[in-house]
Protein backbone atom coordinates (compact mmCIF):
# COMPACT_ATOMS: atom_id res chain seq x y z
CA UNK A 1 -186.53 -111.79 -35.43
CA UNK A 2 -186.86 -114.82 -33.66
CA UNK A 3 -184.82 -116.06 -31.39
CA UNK A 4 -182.14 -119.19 -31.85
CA UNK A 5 -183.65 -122.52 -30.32
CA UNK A 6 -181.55 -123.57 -27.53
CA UNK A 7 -179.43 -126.10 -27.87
CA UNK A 8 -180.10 -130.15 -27.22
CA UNK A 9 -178.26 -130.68 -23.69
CA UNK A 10 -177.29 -133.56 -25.84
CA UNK A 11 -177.39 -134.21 -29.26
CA UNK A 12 -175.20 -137.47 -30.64
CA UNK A 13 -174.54 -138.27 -34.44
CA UNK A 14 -173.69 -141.64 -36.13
CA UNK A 15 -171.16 -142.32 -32.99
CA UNK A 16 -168.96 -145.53 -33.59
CA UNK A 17 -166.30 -146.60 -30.80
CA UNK A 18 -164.11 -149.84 -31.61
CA UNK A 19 -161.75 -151.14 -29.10
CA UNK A 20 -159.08 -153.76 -30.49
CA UNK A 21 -158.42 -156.41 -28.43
CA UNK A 22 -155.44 -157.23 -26.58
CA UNK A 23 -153.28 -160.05 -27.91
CA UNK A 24 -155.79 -160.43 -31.02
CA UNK A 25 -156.24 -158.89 -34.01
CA UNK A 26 -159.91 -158.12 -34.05
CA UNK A 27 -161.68 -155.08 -32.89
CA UNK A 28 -164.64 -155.14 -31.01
CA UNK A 29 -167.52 -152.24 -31.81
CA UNK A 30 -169.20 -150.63 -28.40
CA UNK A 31 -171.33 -148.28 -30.44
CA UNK A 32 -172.38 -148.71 -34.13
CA UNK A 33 -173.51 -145.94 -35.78
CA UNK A 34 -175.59 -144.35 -32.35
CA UNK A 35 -177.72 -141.12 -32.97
CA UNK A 36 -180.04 -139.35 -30.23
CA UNK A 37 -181.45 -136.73 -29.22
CA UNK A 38 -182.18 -135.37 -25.09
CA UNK A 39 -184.40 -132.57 -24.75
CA UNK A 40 -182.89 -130.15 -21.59
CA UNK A 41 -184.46 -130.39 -18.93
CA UNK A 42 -185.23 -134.08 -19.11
CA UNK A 43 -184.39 -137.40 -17.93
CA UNK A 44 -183.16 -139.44 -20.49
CA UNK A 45 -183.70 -143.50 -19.66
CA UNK A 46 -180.55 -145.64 -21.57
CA UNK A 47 -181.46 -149.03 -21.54
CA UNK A 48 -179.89 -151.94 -22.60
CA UNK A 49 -177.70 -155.72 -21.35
CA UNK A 50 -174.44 -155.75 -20.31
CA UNK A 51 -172.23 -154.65 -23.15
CA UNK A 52 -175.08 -152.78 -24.87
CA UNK A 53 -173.07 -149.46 -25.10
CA UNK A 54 -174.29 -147.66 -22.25
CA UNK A 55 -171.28 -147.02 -20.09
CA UNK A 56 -169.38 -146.20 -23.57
CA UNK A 57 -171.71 -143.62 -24.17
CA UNK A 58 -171.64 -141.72 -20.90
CA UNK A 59 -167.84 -141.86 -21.00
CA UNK A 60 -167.80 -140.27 -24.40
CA UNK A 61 -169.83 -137.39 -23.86
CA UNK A 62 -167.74 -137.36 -20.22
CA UNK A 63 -164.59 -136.68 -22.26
CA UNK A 64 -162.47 -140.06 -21.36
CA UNK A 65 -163.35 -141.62 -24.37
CA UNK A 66 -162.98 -140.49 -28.10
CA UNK A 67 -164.97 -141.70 -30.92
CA UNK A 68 -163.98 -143.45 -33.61
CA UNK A 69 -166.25 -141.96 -36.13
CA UNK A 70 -169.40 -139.85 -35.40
CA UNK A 71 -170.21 -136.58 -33.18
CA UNK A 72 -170.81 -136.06 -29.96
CA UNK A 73 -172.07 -132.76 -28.38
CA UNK A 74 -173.22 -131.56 -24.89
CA UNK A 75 -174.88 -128.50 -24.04
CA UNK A 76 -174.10 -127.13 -27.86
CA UNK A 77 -170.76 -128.14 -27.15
CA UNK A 78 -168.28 -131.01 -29.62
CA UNK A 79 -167.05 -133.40 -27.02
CA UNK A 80 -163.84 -133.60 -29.18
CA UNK A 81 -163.64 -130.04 -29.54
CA UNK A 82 -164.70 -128.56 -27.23
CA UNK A 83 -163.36 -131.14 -24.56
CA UNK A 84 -162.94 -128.17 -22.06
CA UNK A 85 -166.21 -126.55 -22.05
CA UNK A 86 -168.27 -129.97 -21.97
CA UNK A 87 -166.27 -130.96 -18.33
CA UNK A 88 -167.29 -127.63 -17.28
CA UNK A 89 -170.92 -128.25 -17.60
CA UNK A 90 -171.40 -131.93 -16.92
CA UNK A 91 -171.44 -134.13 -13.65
CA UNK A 92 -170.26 -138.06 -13.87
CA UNK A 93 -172.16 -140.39 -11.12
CA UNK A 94 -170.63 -143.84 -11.61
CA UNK A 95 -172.29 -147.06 -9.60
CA UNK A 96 -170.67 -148.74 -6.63
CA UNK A 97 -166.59 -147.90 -5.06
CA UNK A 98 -165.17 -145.83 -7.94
CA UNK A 99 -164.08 -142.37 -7.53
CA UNK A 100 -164.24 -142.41 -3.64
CA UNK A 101 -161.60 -142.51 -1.14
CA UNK A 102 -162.16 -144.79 1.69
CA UNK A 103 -160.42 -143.10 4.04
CA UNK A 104 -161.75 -139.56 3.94
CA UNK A 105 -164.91 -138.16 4.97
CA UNK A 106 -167.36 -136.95 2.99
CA UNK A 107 -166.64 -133.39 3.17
CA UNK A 108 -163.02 -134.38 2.87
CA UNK A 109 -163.85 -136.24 -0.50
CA UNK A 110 -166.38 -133.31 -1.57
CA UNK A 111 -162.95 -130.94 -1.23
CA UNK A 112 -160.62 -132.49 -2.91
CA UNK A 113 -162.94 -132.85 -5.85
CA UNK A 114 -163.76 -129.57 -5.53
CA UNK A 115 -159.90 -128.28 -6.14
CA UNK A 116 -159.89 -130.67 -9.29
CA UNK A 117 -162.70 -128.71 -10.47
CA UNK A 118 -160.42 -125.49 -9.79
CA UNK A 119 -163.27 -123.85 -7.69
CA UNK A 120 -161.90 -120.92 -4.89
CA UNK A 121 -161.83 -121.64 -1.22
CA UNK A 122 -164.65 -119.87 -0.10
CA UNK A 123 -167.20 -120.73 -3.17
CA UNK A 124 -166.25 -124.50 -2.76
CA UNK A 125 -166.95 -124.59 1.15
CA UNK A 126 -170.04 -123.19 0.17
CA UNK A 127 -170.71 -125.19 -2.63
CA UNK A 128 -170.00 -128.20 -0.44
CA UNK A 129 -172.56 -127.16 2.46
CA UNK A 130 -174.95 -126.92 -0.14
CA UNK A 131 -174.59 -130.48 -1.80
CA UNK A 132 -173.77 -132.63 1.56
CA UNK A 133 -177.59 -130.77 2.43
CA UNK A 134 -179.25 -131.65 -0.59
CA UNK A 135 -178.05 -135.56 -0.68
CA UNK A 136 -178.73 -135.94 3.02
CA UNK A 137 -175.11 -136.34 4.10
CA UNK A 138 -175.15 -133.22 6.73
CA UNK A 139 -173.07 -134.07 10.05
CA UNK A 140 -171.65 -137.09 8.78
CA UNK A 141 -167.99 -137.06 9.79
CA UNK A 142 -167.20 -141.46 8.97
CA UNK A 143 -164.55 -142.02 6.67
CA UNK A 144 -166.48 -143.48 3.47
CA UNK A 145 -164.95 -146.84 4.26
CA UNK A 146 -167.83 -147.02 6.81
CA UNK A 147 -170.64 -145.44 4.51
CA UNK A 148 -173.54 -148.20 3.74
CA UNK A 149 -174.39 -148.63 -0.03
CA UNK A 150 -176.59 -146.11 -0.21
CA UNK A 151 -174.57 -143.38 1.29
CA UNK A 152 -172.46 -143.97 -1.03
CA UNK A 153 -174.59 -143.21 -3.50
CA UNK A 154 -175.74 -139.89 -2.37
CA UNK A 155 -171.64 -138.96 -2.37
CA UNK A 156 -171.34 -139.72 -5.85
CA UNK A 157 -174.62 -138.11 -6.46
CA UNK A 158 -173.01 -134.95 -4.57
CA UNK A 159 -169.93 -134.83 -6.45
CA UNK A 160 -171.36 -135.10 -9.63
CA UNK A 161 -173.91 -131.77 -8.44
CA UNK A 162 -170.53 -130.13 -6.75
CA UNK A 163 -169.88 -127.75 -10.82
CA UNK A 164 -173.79 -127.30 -10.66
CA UNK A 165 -174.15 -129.22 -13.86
CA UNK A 166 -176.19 -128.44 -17.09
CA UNK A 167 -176.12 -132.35 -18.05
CA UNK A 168 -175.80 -135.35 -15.02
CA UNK A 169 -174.35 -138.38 -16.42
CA UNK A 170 -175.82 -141.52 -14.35
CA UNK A 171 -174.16 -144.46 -15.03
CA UNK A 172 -175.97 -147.41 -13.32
CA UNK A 173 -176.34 -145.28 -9.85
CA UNK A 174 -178.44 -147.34 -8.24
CA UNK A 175 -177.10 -151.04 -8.85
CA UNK A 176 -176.85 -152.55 -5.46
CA UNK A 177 -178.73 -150.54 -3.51
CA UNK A 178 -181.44 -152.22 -1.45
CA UNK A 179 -185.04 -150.38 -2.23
CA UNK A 180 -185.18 -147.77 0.20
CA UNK A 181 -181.95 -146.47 -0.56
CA UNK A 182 -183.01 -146.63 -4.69
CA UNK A 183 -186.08 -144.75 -3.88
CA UNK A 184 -184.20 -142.05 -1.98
CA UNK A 185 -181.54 -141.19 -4.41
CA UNK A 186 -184.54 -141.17 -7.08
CA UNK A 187 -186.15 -138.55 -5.49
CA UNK A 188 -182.53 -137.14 -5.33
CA UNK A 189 -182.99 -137.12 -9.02
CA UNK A 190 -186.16 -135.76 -9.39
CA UNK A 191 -184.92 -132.59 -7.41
CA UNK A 192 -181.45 -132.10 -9.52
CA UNK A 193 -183.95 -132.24 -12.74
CA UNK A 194 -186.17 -129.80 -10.76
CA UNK A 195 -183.62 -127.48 -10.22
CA UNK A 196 -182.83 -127.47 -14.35
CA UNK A 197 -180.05 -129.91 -14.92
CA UNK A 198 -180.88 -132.53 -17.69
CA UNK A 199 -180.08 -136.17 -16.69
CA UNK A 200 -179.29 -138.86 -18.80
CA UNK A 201 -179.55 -142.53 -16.85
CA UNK A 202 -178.11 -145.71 -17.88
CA UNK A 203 -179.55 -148.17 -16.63
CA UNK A 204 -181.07 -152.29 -17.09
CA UNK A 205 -183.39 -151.87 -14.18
CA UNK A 206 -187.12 -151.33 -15.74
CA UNK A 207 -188.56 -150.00 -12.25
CA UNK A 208 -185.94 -147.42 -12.53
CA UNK A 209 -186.39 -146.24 -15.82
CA UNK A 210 -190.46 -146.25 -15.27
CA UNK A 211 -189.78 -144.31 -12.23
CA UNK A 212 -187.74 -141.47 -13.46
CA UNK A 213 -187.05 -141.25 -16.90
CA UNK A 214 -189.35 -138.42 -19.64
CA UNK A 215 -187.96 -140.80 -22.40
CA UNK A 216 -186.38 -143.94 -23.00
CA UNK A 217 -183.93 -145.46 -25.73
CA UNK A 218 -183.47 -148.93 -25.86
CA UNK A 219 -179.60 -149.64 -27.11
CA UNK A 220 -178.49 -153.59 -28.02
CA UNK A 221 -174.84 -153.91 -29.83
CA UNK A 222 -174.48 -150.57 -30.14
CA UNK A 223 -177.21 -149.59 -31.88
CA UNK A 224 -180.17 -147.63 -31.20
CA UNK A 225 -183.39 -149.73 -31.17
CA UNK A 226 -186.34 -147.40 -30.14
CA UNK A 227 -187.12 -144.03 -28.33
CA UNK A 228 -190.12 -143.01 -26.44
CA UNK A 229 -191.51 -142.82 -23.25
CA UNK A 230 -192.02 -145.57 -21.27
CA UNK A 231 -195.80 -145.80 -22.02
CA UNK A 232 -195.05 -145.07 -25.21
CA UNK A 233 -192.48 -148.11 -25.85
CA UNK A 234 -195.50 -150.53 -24.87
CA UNK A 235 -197.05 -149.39 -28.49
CA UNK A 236 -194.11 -151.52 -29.56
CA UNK A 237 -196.12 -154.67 -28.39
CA UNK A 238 -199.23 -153.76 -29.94
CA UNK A 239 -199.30 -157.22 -32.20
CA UNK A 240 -198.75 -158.62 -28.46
CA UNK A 241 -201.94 -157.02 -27.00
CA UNK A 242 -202.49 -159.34 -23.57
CA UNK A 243 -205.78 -160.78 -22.38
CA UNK A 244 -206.35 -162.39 -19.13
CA UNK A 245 -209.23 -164.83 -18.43
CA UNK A 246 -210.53 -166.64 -15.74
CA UNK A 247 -211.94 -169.69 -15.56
CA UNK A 248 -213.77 -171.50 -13.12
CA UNK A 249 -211.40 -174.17 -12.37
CA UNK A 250 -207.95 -175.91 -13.87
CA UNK A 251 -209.50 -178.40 -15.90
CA UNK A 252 -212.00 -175.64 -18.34
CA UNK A 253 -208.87 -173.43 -18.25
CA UNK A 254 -206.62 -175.77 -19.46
CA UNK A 255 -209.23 -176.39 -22.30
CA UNK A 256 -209.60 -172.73 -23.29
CA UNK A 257 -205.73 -172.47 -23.10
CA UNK A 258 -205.63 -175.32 -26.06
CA UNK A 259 -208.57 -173.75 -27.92
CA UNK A 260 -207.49 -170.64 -28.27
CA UNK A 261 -203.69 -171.60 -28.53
CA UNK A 262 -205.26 -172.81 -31.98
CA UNK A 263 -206.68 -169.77 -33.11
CA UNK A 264 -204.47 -168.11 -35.94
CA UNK A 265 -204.89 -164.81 -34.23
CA UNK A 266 -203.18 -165.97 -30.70
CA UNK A 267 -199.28 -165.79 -30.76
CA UNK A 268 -199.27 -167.84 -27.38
CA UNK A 269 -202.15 -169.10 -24.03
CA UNK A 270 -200.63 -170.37 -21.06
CA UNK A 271 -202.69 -171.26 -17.86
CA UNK A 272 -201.04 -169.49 -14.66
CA UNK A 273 -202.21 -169.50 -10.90
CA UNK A 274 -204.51 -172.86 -11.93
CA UNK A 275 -207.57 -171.11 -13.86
CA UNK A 276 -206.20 -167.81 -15.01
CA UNK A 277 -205.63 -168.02 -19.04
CA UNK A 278 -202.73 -165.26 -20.09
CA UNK A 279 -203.45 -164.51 -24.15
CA UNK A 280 -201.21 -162.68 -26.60
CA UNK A 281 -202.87 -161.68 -29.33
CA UNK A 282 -201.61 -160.48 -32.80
CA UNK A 283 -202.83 -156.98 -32.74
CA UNK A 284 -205.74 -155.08 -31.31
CA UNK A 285 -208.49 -156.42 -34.39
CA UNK A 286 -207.13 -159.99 -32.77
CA UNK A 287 -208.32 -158.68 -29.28
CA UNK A 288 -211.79 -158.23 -30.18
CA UNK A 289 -212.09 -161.07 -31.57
CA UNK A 290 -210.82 -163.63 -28.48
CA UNK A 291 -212.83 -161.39 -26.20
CA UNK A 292 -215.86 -161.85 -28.21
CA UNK A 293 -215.02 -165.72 -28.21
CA UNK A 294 -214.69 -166.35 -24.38
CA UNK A 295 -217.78 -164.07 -23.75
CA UNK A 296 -219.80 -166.30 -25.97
CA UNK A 297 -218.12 -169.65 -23.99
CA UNK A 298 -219.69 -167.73 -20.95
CA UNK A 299 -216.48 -166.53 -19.23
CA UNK A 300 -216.84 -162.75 -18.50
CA UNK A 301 -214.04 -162.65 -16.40
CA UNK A 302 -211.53 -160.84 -18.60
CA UNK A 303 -209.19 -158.23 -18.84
CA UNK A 304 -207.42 -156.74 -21.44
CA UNK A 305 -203.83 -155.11 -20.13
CA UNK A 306 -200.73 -153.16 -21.94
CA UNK A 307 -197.26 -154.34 -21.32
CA UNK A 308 -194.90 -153.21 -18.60
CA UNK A 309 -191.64 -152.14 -19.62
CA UNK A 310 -190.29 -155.16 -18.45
CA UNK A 311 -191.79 -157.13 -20.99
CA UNK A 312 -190.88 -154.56 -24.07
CA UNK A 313 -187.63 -155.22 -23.11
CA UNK A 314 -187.89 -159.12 -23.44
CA UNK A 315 -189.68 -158.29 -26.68
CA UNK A 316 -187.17 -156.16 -28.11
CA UNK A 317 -183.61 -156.79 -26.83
CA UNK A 318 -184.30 -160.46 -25.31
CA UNK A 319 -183.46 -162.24 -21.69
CA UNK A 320 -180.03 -161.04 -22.29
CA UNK A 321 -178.20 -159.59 -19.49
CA UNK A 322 -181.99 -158.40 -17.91
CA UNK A 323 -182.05 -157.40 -14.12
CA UNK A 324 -185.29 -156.25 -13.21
CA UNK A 325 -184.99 -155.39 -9.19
């Protein structure tokens, strides 16, 4: 016989929220019609602007929101449901102040957290050792009003690891953090996924989602726009396929910039640092083609690059609300 397939750590279903606004009569949709899929074991990259959805999401499958329409289920467990069971398997890290009391110490913080999880004296002291080690917080007694950015981080980061989670919710965890500190609590991350949690990251920071995330969904309005992993997304852009050329000086690569600006095949040329020609092509038959063009014009320095993130999320959702640290 073989054996059941283990449930998605999260697995969401046509999920609509509306909020009505106050004083008006119109209601305002946060997610329209969402479905995904994360794999356990994973980290799941959410990207999207301001307003996309994101923070919705996370506090939907957290249990402080309801849907409006839709499912929602974490670990094999219905958010609505099943509210009970998902809390017990999930950890919330929210960016910045929230959920931290500036006048208590870590450890102090880490307790009283602890007792709203309903976990016994002795287990909880333990489990607290064990988290204010893993985030890097050991010996610390400052009250958190003192804590820099980043320590902060690793405290949220603790708390959400303090009910040794099946499914971390990151909601924006590193916004405001200066680089060090960002690429500290991502190797935080890297070591709660190694230990078997799954993690699912909101975030609008493309170094960030390159950096940690197995897969990526792009979210705009609401609505799901793509899934895959960040290499994959740049497949997105393949009637955008990039060439770079250089010339020998301004003047010939302003001329090949109008030339092949012409061409029918060449979405866009634009001349940047003085002799370097940037091409987008329409597709990879297009690619061929301008290479086999400027080779023939003599100019055989060229290179032929795939998209960053960055840019398949200019493509796809717009400028809109982008922050790319």
């Amino acid at each position: 016989m073989t054996p059941a397939a283990a449930p998605a750590a999260i697995e969401v279903r046509e999920l609509r929220r509306e909020y009505r606004v106050r004083g008006a009569q119109r209601r305002v949709t946060a997610l329209d019609g969402l479905t995904l899929t994360v794999a356990p074991g994973t980290v799941h990259g959410l990207l999207g602007p301001n307003g996309a959805g994101k923070t919705t999401l996370c506090k939907i499958l957290a249990t402080v929101l309801v849907p409006t329409s839709g499912s929602a289920r974490v670990a094999g467990f219905d958010v609505e449901r099943d509210a009970i069971e998902v809390r017990r398997r999930i950890g919330l890290v929210l960016g910045g102040d929230r959920g931290l009391y500036a006048k208590l110490t870590a450890r102090q913080n880490l307790e009283f957290w602890a007792a709203m999880y309903g976990m016994p004296g002795d287990a909880a002291s333990l489990r607290i050792d064990t988290v204010i080690e893993q985030v890097g917080l050991t010996g610390v007694e400052l009250a958190v009003e003192r804590f820099s950015r980043g320590m902060k981080q690793r405290l949220h980061l603790a708390r959400g690891l303090l009910p040794q989670p099946e499914v971390l919710l990151l909601d924006e965890p590193t916004t405001g953090m200066d680089p060090v500190s960002a690429h500290a609590f991502r190797d935080l991350v890297r070591g709660v996924v190694a230990a078997g949690s799954t993690v699912l990251l909101t975030t609008h920071d493309m170094a960030e989602a390159e950096a940690l995330c197995t897969e990526v969904s792009m979210i705009d309005g609401g609505r799901l726009l793509a899934t895959s992993t960040p290499r994959g997304l740049g497949e997105l852009l393949t009637t955008y396929e990039r060439v770079d050329v250089r010339a020998p000086d301004p003047v010939t690569a302003e001329r090949v910039r109008a030339e092949l600006d012409a061409r029918d095949d060449v979405v866009s040329a634009e001349v940047r640092d003085g002799a370097t020609v940037r091409v987008e092509t329409q597709g990879r038959k297009s690619v061929a083609r301008v290479l086999s063009a400027l080779i023939a014009q003599g100019l055989t320095q060229v290179a032929v690059t795939s998209p960053s993130l960055d840019e398949v999320y200019v493509h796809v959702i717009g400028d809109r609300g982008m922050d790319v640290r």
